[in-house]
Protein backbone atom coordinates (compact mmCIF):
# COMPACT_ATOMS: atom_id res chain seq x y z
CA UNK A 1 89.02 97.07 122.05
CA UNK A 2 92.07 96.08 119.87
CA UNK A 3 91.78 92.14 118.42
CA UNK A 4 94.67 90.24 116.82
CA UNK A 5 93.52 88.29 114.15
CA UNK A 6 95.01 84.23 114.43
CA UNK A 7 94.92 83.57 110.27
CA UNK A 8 98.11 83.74 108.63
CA UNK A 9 99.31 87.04 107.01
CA UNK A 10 99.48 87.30 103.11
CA UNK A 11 100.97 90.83 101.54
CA UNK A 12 99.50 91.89 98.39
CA UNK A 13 101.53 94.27 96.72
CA UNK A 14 99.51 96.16 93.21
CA UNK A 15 101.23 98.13 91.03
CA UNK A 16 103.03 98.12 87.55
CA UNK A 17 106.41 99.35 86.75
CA UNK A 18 108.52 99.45 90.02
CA UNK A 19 111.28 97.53 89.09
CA UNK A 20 113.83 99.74 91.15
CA UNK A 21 111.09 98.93 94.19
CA UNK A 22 110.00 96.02 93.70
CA UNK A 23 112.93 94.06 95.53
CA UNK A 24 112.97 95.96 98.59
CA UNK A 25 109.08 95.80 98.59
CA UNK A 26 109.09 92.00 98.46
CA UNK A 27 112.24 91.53 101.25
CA UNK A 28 110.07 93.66 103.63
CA UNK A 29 106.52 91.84 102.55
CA UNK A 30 108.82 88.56 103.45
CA UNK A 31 109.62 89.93 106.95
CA UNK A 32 106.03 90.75 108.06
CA UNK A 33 103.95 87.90 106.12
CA UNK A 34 103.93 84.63 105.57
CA UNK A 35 103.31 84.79 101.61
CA UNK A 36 104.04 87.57 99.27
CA UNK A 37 102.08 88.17 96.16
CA UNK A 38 102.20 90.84 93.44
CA UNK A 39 99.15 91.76 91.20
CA UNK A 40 100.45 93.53 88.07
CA UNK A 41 99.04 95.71 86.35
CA UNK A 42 100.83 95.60 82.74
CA UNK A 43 103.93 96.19 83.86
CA UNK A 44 106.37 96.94 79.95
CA UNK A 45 109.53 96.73 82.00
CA UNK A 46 111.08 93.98 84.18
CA UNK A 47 109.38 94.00 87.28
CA UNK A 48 107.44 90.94 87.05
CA UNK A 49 110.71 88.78 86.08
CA UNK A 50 112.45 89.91 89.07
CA UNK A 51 109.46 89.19 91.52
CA UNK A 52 109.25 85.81 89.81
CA UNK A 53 113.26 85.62 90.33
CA UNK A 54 112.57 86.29 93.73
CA UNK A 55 110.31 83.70 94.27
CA UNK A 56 106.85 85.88 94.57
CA UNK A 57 103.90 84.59 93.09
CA UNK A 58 102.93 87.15 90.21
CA UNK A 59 98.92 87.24 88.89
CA UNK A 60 98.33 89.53 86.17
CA UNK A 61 94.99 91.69 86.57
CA UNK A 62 93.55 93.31 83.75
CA UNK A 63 90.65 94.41 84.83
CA UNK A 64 89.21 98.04 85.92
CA UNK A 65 91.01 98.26 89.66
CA UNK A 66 88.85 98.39 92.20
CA UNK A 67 87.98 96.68 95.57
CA UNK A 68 85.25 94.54 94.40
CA UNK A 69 86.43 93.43 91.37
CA UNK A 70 89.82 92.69 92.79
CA UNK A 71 88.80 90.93 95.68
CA UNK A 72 86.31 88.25 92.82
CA UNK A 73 89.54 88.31 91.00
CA UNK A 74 91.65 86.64 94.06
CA UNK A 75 88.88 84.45 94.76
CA UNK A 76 88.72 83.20 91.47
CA UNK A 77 92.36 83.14 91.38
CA UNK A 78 94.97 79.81 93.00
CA UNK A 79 96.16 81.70 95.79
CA UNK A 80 95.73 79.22 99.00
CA UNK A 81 92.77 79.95 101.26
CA UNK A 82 93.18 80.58 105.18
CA UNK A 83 95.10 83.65 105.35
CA UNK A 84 94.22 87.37 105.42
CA UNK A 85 95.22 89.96 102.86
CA UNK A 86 96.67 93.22 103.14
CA UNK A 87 96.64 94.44 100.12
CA UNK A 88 98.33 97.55 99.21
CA UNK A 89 98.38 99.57 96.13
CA UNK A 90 101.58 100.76 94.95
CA UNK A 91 102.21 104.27 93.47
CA UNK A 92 104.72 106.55 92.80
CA UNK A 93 103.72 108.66 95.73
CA UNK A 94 103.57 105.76 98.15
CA UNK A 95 106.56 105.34 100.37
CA UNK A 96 107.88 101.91 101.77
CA UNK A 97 107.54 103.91 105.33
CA UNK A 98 104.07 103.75 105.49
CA UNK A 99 104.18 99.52 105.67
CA UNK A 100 104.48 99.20 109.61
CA UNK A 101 101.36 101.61 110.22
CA UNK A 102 99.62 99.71 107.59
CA UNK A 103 100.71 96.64 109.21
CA UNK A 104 99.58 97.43 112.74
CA UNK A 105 96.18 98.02 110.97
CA UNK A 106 95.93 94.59 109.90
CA UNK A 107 96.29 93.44 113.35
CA UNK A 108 93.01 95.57 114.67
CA UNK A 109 91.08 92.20 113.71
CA UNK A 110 88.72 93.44 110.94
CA UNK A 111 87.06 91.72 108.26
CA UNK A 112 87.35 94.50 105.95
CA UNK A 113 89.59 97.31 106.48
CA UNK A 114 89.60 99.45 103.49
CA UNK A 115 91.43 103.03 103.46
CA UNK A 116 90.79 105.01 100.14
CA UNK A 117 92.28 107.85 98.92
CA UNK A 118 91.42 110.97 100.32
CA UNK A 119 89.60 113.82 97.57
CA UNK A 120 90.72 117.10 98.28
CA UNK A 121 87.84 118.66 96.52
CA UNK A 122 84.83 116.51 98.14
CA UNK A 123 83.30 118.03 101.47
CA UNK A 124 82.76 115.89 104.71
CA UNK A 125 81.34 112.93 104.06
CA UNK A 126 79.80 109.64 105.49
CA UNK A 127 82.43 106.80 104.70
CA UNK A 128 79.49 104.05 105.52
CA UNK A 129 77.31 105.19 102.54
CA UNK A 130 80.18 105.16 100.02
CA UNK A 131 80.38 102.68 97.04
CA UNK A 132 83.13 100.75 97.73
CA UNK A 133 83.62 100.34 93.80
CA UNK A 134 84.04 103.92 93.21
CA UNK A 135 86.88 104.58 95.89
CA UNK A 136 90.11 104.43 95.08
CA UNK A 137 92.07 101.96 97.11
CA UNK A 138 95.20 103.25 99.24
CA UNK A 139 95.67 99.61 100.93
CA UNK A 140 92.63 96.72 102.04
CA UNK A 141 93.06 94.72 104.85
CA UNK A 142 90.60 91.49 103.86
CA UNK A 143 90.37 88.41 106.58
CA UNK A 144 89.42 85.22 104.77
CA UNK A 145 86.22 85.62 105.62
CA UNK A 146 86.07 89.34 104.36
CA UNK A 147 87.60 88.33 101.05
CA UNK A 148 84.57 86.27 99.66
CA UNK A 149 82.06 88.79 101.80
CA UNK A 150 83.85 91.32 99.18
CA UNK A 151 83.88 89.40 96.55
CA UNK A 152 80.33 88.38 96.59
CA UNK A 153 79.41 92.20 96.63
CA UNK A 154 77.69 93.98 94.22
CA UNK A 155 79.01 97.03 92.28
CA UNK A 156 76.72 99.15 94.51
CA UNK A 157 77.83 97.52 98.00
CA UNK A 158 78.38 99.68 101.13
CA UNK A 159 79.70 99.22 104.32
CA UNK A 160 75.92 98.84 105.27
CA UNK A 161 75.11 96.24 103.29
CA UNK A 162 77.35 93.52 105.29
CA UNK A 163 75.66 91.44 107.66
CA UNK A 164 76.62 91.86 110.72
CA UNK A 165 79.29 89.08 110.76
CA UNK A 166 81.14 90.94 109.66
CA UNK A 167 83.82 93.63 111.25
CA UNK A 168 83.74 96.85 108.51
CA UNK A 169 85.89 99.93 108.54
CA UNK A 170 85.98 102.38 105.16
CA UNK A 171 88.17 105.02 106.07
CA UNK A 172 89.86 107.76 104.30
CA UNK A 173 94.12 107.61 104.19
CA UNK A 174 95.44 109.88 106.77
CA UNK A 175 98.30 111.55 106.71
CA UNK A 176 101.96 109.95 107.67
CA UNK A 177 103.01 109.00 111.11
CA UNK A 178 106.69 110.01 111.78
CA UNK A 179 108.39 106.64 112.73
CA UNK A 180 112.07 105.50 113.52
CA UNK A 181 112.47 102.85 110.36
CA UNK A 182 115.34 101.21 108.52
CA UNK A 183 116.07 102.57 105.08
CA UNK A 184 115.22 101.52 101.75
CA UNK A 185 117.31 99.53 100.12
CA UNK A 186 117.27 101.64 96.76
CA UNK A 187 118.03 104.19 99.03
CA UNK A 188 120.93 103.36 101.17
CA UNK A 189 123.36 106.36 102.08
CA UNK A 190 126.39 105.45 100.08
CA UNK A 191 128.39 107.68 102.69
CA UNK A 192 127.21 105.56 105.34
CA UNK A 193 128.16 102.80 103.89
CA UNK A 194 131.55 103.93 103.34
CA UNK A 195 132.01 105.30 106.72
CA UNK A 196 130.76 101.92 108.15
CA UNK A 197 133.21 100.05 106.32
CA UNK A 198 136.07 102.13 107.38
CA UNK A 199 135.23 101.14 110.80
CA UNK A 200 134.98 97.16 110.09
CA UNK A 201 138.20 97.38 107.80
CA UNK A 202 140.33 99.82 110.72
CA UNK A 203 140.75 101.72 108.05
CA UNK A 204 140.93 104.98 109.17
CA UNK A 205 144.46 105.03 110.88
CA UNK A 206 145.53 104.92 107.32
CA UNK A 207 143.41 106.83 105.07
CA UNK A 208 143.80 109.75 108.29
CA UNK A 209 146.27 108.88 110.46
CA UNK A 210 149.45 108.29 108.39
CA UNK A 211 148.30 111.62 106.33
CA UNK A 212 147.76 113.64 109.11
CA UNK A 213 150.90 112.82 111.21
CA UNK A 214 152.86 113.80 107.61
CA UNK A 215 151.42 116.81 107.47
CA UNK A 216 151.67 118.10 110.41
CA UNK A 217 155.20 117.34 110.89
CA UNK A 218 156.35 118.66 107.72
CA UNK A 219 154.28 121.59 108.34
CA UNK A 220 155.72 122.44 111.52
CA UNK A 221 159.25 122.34 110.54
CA UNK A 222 158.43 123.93 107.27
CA UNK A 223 156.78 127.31 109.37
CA UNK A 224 159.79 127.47 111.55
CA UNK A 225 162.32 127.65 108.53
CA UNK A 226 159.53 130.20 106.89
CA UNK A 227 159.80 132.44 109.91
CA UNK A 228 163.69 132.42 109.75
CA UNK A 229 163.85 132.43 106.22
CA UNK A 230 161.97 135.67 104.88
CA UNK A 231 163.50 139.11 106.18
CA UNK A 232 160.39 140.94 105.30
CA UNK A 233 157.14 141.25 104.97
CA UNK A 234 155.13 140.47 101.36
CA UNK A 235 152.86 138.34 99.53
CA UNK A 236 155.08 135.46 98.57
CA UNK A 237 156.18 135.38 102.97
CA UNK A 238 152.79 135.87 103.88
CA UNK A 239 151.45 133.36 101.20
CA UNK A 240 153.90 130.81 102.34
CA UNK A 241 153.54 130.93 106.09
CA UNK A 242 149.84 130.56 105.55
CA UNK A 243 150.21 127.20 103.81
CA UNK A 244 152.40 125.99 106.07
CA UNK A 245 149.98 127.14 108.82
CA UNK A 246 147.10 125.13 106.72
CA UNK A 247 149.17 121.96 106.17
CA UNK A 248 149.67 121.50 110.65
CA UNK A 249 146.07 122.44 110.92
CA UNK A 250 145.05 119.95 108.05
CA UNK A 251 147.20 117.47 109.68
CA UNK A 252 146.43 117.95 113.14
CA UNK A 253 142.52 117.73 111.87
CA UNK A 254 143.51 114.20 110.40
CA UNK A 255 144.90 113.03 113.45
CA UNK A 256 141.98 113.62 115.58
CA UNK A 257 139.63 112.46 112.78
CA UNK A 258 141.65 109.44 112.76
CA UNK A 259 141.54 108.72 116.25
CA UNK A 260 137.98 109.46 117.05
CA UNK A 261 136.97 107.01 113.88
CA UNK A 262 139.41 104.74 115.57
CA UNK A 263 137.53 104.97 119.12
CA UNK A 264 134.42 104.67 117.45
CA UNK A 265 135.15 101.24 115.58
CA UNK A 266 136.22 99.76 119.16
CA UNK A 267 132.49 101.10 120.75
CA UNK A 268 131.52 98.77 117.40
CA UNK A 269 133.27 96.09 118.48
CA UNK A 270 131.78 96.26 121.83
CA UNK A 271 128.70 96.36 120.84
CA UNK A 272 128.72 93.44 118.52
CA UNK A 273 130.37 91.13 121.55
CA UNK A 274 127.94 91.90 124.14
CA UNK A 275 125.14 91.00 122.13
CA UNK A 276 126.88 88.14 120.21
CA UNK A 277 126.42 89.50 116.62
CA UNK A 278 129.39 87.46 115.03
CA UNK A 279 128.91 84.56 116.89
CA UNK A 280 124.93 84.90 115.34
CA UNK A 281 125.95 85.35 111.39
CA UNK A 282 128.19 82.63 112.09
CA UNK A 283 125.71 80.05 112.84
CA UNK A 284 123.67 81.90 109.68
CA UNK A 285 126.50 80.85 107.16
């Protein structure tokens, strides 16, 4: 049976050093949660002044990282009581599509959801007799009440030493779940972009459209004159006739690349009016 907890959702984002991330991390942390908090590590470049910039509250942790000492250190810390954590550990390997699953986790209605980082080398194991100090955290997923059950652990706590209050999972990461998602925003296809402003702008009737119907004209009149023009066959005639053969097929290309951008930027337009999208960002502005 699947619960859904009630308490308001906090995002924890831990990590140092992400300051090409660290926006796009806190924009999506701001769609899902109601708070946003990053835990830094000793960050030495600017990520902590643009979370601040941004408006996230920034704690700086300097002790050894793991999930008992981090969830005493958020106790201890001035971050508002009644909300549940999801706390996520940022690395270089992690990848902004993993939030939703992680997400969707949160929403199972543990106490203490804690995924560690799989070891390759260690044979099948029990996850309920693990140390929960010794595994290294992939994300935690701490309810309000699981965050001072955690923190009032010892360094030798299991999952069968909570009472049974509380809800416990320790689980290894699995692997990635293909989902549809939106890109990163340090990632954005800059031809995309382009291509989607060509639409908005009706730019393609000009950038194809005027080229295309040049070219093809002139090279139509230019291959009958070419054909009239040479007596015999060589490699200046031959040379000739093909670029003027090139130039209607380049233009002709242009043409229909022009029209079917064209087409496309009306299906846009249709789009955006049966579901109201202008009339939408203008009560936004």
């Amino acid at each position: 049976m699947v619960y859904v907890t009630e308490e308001k959702l906090r995002v924890v984002y831990v990590g140092k050093d992400i300051e090409l991330r660290i926006i796009s991390l806190l924009v999506r942390g701001q769609e899902i949660s109601q708070e946003v908090v990053f835990v830094d590590l000793g960050s030495n470049d600017s990520t902590t002044e643009l979370a601040e910039d941004f408006g996230c509250q920034v704690l700086n942790y300097g002790e050894q990282l793991n999930a008992c000492d981090l969830a005493k250190f958020m106790a201890k810390s001035s971050l508002e009581s009644g909300y549940c954590n999801l706390i996520i550990l940022i690395t270089p390997d992690w990848k902004l599509r993993e939030l939703p699953v992680i997400v969707n986790r949160s929403r199972e209605g543990w106490d203490i959801y804690f995924s560690f980082v799989k070891n390759e080398k260690a044979e099948k194991i029990n996850e309920a007799d693990l140390v929960l100090a010794a595994l290294e955290i992939n994300h935690l997923f701490l309810s309000s009440q699981g965050l001072i059950g955690l923190a009032n652990s010892t360094e030798l706590s299991t999952a069968m030493n909570f009472s049974s209050d509380y809800k416990v999972r320790v689980i290894e990461s699995s692997g990635l779940v293909n989902l549809p998602q939106r890109e990163s925003l340090a990632t954005a296809s800059r031809f995309a972009q382009l291509f989607y402003w060509m639409l908005e702008t009706k730019h393609p009737l000009f950038l194809f459209g005027i080229p295309g119907i040049v070219l093809f004209i002139l090279g139509y009149k230019l291959s009958g004159n070419v054909v009239d023009t040479f007596s015999e066959l060589n490699s200046i005639s031959i040379g000739v006739t093909l670029t003027t053969i090139a130039m209607t097929l380049i233009g002709l290309f242009a043409m229909m690349v022009a029209i079917i951008l064209y087409i496309m930027g009306k299906q846009v337009e249709q789009i955006q009016s049966q579901y109201k999208w202008n009339n939408t960002d203008d009560k936004t502005t």
